[in-house]
Protein backbone atom coordinates (compact mmCIF):
# COMPACT_ATOMS: atom_id res chain seq x y z
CA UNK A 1 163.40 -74.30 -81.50
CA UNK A 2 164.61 -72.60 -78.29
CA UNK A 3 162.71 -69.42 -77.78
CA UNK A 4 164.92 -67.03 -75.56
CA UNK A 5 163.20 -64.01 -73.76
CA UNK A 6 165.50 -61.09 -73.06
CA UNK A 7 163.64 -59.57 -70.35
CA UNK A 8 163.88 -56.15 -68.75
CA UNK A 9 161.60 -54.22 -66.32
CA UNK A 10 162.48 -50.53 -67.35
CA UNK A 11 162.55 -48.79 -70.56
CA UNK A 12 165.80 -48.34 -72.45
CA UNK A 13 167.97 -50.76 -71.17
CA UNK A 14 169.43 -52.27 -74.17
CA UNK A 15 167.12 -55.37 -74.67
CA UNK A 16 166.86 -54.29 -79.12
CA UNK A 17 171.15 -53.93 -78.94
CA UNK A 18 171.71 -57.09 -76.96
CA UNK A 19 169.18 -59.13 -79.49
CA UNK A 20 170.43 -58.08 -82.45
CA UNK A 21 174.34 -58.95 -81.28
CA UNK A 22 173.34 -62.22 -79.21
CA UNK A 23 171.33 -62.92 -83.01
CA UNK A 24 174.02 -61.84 -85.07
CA UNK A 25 176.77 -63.71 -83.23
CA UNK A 26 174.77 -67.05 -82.98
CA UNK A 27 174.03 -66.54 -87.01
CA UNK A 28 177.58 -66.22 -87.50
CA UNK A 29 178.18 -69.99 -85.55
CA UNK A 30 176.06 -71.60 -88.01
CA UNK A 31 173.07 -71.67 -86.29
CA UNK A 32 169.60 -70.60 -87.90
CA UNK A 33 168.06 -68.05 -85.82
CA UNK A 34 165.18 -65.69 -85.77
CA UNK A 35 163.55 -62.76 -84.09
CA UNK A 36 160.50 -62.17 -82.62
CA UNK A 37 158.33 -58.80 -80.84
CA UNK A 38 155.31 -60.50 -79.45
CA UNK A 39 153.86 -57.17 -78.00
CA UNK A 40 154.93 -54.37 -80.21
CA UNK A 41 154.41 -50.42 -78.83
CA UNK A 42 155.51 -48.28 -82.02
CA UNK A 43 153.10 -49.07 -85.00
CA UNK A 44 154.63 -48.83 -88.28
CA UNK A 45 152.22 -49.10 -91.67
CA UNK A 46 153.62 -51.34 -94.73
CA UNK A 47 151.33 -52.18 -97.25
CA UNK A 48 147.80 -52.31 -95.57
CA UNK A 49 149.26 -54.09 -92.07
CA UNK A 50 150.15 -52.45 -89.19
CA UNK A 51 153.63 -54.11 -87.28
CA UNK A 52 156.20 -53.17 -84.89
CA UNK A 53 158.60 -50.65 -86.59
CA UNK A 54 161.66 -51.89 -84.51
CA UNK A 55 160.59 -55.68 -85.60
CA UNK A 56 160.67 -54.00 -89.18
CA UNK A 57 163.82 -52.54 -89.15
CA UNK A 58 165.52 -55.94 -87.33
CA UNK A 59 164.10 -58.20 -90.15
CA UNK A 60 165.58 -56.32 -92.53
CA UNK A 61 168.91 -56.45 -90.97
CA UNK A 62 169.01 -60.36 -90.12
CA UNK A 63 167.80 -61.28 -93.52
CA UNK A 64 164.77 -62.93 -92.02
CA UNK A 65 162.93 -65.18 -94.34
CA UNK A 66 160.02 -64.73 -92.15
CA UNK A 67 157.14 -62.52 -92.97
CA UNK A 68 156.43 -59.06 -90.51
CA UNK A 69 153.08 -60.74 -89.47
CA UNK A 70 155.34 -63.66 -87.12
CA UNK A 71 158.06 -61.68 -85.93
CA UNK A 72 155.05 -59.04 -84.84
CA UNK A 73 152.13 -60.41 -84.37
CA UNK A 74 150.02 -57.79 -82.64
CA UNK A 75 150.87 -54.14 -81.78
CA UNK A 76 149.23 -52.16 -79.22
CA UNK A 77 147.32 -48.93 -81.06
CA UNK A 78 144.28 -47.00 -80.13
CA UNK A 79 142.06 -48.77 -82.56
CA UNK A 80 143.44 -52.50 -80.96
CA UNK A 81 142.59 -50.66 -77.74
CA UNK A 82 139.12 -49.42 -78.56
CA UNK A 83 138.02 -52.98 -79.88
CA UNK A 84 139.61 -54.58 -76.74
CA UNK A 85 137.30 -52.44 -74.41
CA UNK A 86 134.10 -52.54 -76.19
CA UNK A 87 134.78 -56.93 -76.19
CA UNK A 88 135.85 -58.01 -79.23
CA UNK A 89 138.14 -60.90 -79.32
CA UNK A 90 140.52 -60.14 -81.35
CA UNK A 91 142.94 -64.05 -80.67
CA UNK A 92 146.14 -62.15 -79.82
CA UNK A 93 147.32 -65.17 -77.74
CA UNK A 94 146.47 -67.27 -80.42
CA UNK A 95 148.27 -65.03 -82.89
CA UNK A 96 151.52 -64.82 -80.96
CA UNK A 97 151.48 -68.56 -80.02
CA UNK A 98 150.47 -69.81 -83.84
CA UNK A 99 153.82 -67.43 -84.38
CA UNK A 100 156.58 -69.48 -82.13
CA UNK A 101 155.05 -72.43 -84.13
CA UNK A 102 155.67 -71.22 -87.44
CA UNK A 103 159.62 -70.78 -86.28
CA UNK A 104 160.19 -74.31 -84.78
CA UNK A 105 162.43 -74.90 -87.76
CA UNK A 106 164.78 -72.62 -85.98
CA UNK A 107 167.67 -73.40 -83.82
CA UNK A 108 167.00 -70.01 -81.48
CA UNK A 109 164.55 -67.58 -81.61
CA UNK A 110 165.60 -64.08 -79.59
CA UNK A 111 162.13 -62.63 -78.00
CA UNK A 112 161.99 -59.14 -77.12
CA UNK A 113 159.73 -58.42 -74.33
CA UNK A 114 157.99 -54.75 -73.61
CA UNK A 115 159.12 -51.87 -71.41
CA UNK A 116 158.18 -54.72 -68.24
CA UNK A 117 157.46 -57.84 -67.19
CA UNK A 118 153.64 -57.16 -66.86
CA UNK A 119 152.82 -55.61 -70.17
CA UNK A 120 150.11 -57.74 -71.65
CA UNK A 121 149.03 -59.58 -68.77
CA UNK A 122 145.63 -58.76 -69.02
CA UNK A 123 145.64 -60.27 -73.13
CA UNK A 124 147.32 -63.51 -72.01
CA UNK A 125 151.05 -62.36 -73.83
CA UNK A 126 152.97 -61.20 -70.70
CA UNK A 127 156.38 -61.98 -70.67
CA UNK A 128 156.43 -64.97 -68.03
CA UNK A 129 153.38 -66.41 -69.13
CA UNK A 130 154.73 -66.67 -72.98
CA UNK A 131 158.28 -67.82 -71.54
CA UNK A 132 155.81 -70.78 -69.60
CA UNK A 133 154.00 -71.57 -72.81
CA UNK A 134 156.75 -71.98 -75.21
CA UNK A 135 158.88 -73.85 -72.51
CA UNK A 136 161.47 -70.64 -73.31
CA UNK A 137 164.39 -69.37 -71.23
CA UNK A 138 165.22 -66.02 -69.74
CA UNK A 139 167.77 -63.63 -69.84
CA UNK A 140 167.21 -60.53 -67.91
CA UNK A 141 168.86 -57.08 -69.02
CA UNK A 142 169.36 -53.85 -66.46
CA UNK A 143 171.17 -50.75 -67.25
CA UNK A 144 173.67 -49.77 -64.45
CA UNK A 145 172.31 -46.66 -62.44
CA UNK A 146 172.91 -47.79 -58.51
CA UNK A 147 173.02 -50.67 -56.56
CA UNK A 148 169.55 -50.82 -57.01
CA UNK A 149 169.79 -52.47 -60.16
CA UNK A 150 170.39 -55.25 -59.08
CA UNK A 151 166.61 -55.35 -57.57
CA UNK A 152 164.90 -56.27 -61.03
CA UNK A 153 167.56 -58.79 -62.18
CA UNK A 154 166.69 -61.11 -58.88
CA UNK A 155 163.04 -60.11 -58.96
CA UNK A 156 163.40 -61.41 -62.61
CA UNK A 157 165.51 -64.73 -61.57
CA UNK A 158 162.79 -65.20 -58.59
CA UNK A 159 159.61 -65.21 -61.44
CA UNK A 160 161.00 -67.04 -63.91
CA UNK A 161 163.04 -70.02 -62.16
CA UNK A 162 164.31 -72.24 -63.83
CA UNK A 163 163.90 -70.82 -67.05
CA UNK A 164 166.46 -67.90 -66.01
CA UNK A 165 169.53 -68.51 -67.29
CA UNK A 166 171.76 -65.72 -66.48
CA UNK A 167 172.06 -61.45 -66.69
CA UNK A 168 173.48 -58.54 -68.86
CA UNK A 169 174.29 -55.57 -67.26
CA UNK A 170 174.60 -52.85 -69.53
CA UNK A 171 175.55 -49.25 -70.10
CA UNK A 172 177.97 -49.44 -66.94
CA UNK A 173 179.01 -45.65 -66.82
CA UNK A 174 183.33 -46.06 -67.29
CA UNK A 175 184.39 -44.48 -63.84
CA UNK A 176 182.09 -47.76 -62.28
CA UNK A 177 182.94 -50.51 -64.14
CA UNK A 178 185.93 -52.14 -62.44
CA UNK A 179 183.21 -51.47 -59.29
CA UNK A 180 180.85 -53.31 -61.10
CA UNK A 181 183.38 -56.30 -61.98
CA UNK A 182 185.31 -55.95 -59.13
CA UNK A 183 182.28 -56.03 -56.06
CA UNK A 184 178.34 -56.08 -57.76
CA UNK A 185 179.40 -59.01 -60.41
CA UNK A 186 180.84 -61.27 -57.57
CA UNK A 187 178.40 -61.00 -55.00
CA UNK A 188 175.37 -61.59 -57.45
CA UNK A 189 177.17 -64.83 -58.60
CA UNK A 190 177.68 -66.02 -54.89
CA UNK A 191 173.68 -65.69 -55.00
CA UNK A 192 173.29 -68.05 -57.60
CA UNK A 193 172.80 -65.43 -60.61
CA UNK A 194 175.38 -65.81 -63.62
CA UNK A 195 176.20 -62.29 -65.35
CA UNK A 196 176.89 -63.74 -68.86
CA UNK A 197 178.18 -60.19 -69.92
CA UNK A 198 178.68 -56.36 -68.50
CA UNK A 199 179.18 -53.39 -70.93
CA UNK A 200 180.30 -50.07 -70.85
CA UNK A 201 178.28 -47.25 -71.51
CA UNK A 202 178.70 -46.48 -75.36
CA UNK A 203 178.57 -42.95 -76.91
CA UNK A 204 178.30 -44.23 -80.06
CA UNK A 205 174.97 -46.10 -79.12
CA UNK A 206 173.54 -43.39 -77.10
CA UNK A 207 173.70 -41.39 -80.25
CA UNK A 208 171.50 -39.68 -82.44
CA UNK A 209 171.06 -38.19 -85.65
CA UNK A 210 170.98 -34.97 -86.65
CA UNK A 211 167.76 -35.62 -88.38
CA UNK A 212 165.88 -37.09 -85.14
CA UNK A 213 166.98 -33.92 -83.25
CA UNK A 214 165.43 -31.92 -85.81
CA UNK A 215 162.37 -33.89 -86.02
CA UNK A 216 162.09 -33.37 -81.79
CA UNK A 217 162.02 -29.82 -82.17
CA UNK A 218 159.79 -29.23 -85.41
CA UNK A 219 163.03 -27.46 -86.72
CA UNK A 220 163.73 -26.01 -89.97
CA UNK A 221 166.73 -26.98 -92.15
CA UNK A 222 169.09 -23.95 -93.55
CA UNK A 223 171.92 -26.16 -95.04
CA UNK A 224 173.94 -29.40 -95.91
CA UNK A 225 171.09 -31.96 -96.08
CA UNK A 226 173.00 -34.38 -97.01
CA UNK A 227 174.59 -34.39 -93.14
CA UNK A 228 171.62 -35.29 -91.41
CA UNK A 229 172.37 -38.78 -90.97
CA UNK A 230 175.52 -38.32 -88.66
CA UNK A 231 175.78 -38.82 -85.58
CA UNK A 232 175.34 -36.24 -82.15
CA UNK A 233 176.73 -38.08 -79.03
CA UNK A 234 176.90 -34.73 -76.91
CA UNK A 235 174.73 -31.74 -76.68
CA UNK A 236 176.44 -27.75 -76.02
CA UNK A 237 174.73 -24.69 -75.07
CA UNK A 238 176.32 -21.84 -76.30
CA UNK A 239 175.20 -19.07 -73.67
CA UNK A 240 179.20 -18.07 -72.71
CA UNK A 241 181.76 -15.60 -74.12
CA UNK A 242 183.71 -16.63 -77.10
CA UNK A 243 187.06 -17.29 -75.73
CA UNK A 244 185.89 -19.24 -73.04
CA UNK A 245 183.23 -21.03 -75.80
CA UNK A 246 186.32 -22.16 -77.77
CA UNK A 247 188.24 -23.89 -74.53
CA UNK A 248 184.92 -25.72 -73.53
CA UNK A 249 184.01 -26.96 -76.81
CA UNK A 250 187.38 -28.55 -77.74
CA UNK A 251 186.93 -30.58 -75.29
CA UNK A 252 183.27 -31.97 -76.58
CA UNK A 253 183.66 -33.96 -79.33
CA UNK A 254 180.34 -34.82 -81.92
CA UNK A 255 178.26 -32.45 -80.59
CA UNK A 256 175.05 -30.21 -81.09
CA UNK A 257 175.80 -26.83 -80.17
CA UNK A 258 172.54 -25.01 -79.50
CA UNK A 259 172.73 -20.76 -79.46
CA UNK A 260 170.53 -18.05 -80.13
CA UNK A 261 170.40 -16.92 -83.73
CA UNK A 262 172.02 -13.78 -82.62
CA UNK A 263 174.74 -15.17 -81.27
CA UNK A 264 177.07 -15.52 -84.66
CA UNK A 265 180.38 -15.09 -82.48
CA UNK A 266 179.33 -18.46 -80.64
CA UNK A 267 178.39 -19.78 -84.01
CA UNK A 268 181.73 -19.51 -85.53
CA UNK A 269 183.77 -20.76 -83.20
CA UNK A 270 181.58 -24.06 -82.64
CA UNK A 271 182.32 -24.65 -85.89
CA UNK A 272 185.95 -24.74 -85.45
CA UNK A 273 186.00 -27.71 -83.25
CA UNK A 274 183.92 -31.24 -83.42
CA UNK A 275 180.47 -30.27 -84.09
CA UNK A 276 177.49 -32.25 -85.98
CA UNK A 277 175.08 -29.54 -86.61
CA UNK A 278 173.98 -25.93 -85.26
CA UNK A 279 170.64 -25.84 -83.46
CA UNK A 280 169.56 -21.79 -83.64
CA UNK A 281 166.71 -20.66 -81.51
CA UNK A 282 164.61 -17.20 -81.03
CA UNK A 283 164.31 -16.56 -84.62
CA UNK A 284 164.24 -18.00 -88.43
CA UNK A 285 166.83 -15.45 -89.68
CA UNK A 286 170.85 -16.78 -89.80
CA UNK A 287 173.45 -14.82 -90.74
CA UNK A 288 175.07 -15.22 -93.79
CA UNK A 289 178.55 -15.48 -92.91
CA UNK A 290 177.29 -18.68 -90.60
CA UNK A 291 175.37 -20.25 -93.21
CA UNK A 292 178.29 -19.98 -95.71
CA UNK A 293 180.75 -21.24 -93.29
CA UNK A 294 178.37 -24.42 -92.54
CA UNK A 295 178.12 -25.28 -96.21
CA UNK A 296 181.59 -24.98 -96.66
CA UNK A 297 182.49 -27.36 -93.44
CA UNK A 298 179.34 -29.54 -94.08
CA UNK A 299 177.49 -28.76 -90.81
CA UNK A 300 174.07 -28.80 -90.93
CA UNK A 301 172.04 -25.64 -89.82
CA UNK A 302 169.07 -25.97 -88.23
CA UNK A 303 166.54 -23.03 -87.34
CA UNK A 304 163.50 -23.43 -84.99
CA UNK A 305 161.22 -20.75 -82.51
CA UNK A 306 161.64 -22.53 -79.66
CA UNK A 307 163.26 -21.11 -76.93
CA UNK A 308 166.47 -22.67 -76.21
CA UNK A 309 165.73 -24.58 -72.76
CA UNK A 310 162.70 -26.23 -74.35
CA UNK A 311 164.50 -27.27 -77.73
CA UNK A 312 167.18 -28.86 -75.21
CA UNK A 313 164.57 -30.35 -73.05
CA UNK A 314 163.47 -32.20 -76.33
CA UNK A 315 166.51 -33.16 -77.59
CA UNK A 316 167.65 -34.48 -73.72
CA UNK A 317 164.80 -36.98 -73.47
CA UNK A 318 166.55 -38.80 -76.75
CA UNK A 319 170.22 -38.94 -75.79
CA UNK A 320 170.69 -42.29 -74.63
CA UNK A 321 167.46 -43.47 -75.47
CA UNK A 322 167.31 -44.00 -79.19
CA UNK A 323 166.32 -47.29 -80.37
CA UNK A 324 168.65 -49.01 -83.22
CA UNK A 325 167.89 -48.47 -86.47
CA UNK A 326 171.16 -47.50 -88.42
CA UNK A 327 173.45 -50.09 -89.55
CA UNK A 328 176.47 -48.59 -87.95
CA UNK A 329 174.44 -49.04 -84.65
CA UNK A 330 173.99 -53.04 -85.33
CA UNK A 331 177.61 -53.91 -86.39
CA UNK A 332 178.75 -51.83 -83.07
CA UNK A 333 175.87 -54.22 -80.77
CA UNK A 334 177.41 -57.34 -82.92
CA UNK A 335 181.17 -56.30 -81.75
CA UNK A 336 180.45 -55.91 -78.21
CA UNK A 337 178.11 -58.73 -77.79
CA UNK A 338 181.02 -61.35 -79.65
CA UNK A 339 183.84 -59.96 -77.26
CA UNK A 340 181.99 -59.26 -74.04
CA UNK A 341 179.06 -61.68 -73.78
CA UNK A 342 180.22 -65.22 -72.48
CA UNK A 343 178.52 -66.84 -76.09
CA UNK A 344 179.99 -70.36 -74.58
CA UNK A 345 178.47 -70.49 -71.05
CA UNK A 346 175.47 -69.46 -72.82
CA UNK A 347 175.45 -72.40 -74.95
CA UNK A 348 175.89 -74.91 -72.45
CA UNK A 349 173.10 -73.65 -70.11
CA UNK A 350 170.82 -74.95 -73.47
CA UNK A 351 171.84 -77.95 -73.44
């Protein structure tokens, strides 16, 4: 069993995509892999047990064999917290490390560690002290902002040594990318740091659904229920007249368009181009030409009393930061991954 650690030290860089398409494409070469969340962060209840609801979701889509309490074995929560401080000992490092051993029938087991490198240090289940124990290797993850990016893949490379085998950089914004390839990819190489793979920012998973933007702004649903899993890559205020409304949202495709309730002109002409669902604010009330027009073109309607800047201040701090739960999401992470990560050097720096 080879335990690899995809390692990261920011939030929402990618490290749940790249697993599940580095796990997906191995499983698809034969080999018998499995997944593992040693320090989960979102608890999820099934049955009477408390696990990671990410590791839930990912068992369920590799067809694990494994049972929730090794691919999570401890998740951080207020009571785990509580106990911690008043001194119980409550074996986490013995739970996570009795976990790799259950899984040595495996070929490769694809770790997920936290939000950064230090999480858990003071239980014993930080990232490089687990990739130490189980004799694992590293690859470290970074989303493309600035140059500066590059800081936390070599501060990786410098703490793990020899167990770091090479980088993703992800979500590359498109007008940077031949940069990227052209200037940042070669000069990291001539320092000794192999970029097994470098992807594009994707829309598609930087998306959300309709139904998580409701849930962020405790909104009410008027219509077409039934829509609320599709997918909002772009958000539109609706604040302008309606002729020049109409030019700017052609050219915004899958959107949100969030209006005032009153504003039924801006209403109906959303509707005429790419949009994903209305998001009314300042009142409860919508017109009933709007709501007819929604049913008929199946665009969900949804009401709440926030003000508008505050229901797109909620909805902003989830574009491009949803984890992956939808299928749609996975077979997009297992495309890119099988045509853009180098799946062959990768395999000979395990050998």
């Amino acid at each position: 069993m080879i335990p690899i650690f995809i390692l990261s030290n920011r939030a929402f860089t990618g490290k749940n995509f790249f697993a599940l398409g580095l796990a997906l494409t191995l499983k698809d070469k034969g080999y018998k892999i499995s997944y593992m969340r040693p320090l989960g962060r979102l608890p999820f209840k099934k049955g009477e047990e408390i696990f990671d609801e990410e590791a839930v979701f990912i068992k369920e889509i590799l067809s694990l064999e494994e049972p929730l309490s090794v691919i999570s074995p401890f998740v951080f929560t207020y009571e785990t917290q509580y106990r911690l401080l008043e001194g119980s000992d409550l074996k986490i490092k013995e739970k996570v490390i009795s976990s790799f051993s259950n899984l040595r029938e495996k070929d490769f087991v694809i770790v997920v560690g936290p939000n950064n490198i230090f999480e858990g240090f003071t239980l014993g289940i930080d990232a490089i002290s687990l990739v130490n124990e189980t004799k694992g290797y590293v690859i470290a993850i970074q989303h493309w902002d600035s140059e500066l990016a590059m800081d936390d893949i070599f501060g990786i490379r410098q703490l793990t040594a020899d167990k770091f085998i090479g980088a993703v950089i992800n979500k590359i914004p498109p007008e940077q990318y031949h940069h990227v390839k052209d200037k940042v990819i070669p000069f990291m190489e001539s320092k000794g740091i192999k970029i097994l793979g470098a992807f594009k920012k994707d829309k598609f998973l930087e998306a959300v659904t309709v139904r998580r933007l409701m849930e962020a702004i405790n909104g009410g649903l008027v219509c077409c229920e039934d829509k609320l899993d599709e997918f909002v890559e772009n958000l539109s205020i609706g604040a302008m007249d309606t002729e020049t409304a109409l030019s700017y949202f052609l050219r915004i495709p899958n959107k949100a368009v969030i209006t005032g309730i009153h504003r039924t002109d801006i209403q109906i002409v959303a509707m005429e181009t790419s949009t994903k669902c209305l998001i009314l604010t300042g009142g409860m009330h919508v017109n009933d030409t709007v709501t007819g027009i929604a049913k008929a073109k199946g665009i969900p309607i949804i009401v709440t009393a926030l003000d508008t800047f505050s229901a797109v201040d909620r909805m902003e701090k989830l574009m491009g930061k949803a984890v992956i739960r939808e299928k749609e999401k996975t077979l997009k992470a297992k495309e890119v991954v099988s045509s853009q990560f180098d799946i062959e050097e990768f395999l000979r720096r395990m050998k």
